[in-house]
Protein backbone atom coordinates (compact mmCIF):
# COMPACT_ATOMS: atom_id res chain seq x y z
CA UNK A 1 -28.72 1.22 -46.94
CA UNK A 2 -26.97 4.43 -47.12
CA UNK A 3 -25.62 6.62 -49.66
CA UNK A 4 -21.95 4.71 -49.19
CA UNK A 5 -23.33 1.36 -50.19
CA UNK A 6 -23.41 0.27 -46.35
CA UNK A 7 -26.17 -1.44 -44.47
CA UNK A 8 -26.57 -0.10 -41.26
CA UNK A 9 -29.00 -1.57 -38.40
CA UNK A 10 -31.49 0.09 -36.35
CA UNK A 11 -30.41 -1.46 -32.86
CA UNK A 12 -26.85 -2.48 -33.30
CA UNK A 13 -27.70 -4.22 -29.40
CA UNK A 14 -29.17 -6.84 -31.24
CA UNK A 15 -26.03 -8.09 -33.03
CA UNK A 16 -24.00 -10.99 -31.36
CA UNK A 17 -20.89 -13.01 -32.45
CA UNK A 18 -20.08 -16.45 -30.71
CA UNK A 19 -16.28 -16.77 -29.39
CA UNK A 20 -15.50 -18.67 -31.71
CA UNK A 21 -16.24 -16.00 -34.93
CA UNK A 22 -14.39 -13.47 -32.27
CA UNK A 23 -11.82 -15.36 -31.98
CA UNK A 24 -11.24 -16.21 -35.96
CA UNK A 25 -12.41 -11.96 -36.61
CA UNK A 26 -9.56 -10.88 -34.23
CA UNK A 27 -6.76 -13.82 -34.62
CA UNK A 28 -6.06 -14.37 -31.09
CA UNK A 29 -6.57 -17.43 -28.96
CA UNK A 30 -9.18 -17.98 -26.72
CA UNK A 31 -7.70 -16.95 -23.23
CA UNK A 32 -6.53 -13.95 -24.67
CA UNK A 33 -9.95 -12.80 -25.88
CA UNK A 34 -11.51 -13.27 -22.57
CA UNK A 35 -8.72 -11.40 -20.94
CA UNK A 36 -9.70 -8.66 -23.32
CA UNK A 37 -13.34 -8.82 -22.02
């Protein structure tokens, strides 16, 4: 943890997020998402 309260990872690599929680995070639906990617 830093100084600011914040948790910071060693390898950020090793985070992942399904489509679903990217979906909800961003508020867009699905086709528009994978456009994005």
């Amino acid at each position: 943890m830093n100084p600011d309260n914040i948790i910071m990872t060693e390898n950020v690599t090793d985070i992942w997020m399904s489509e679903p929680e990217l979906v909800e995070l961003f508020g867009v639906i699905v086709p528009t998402l994978r456009a994005a990617i």
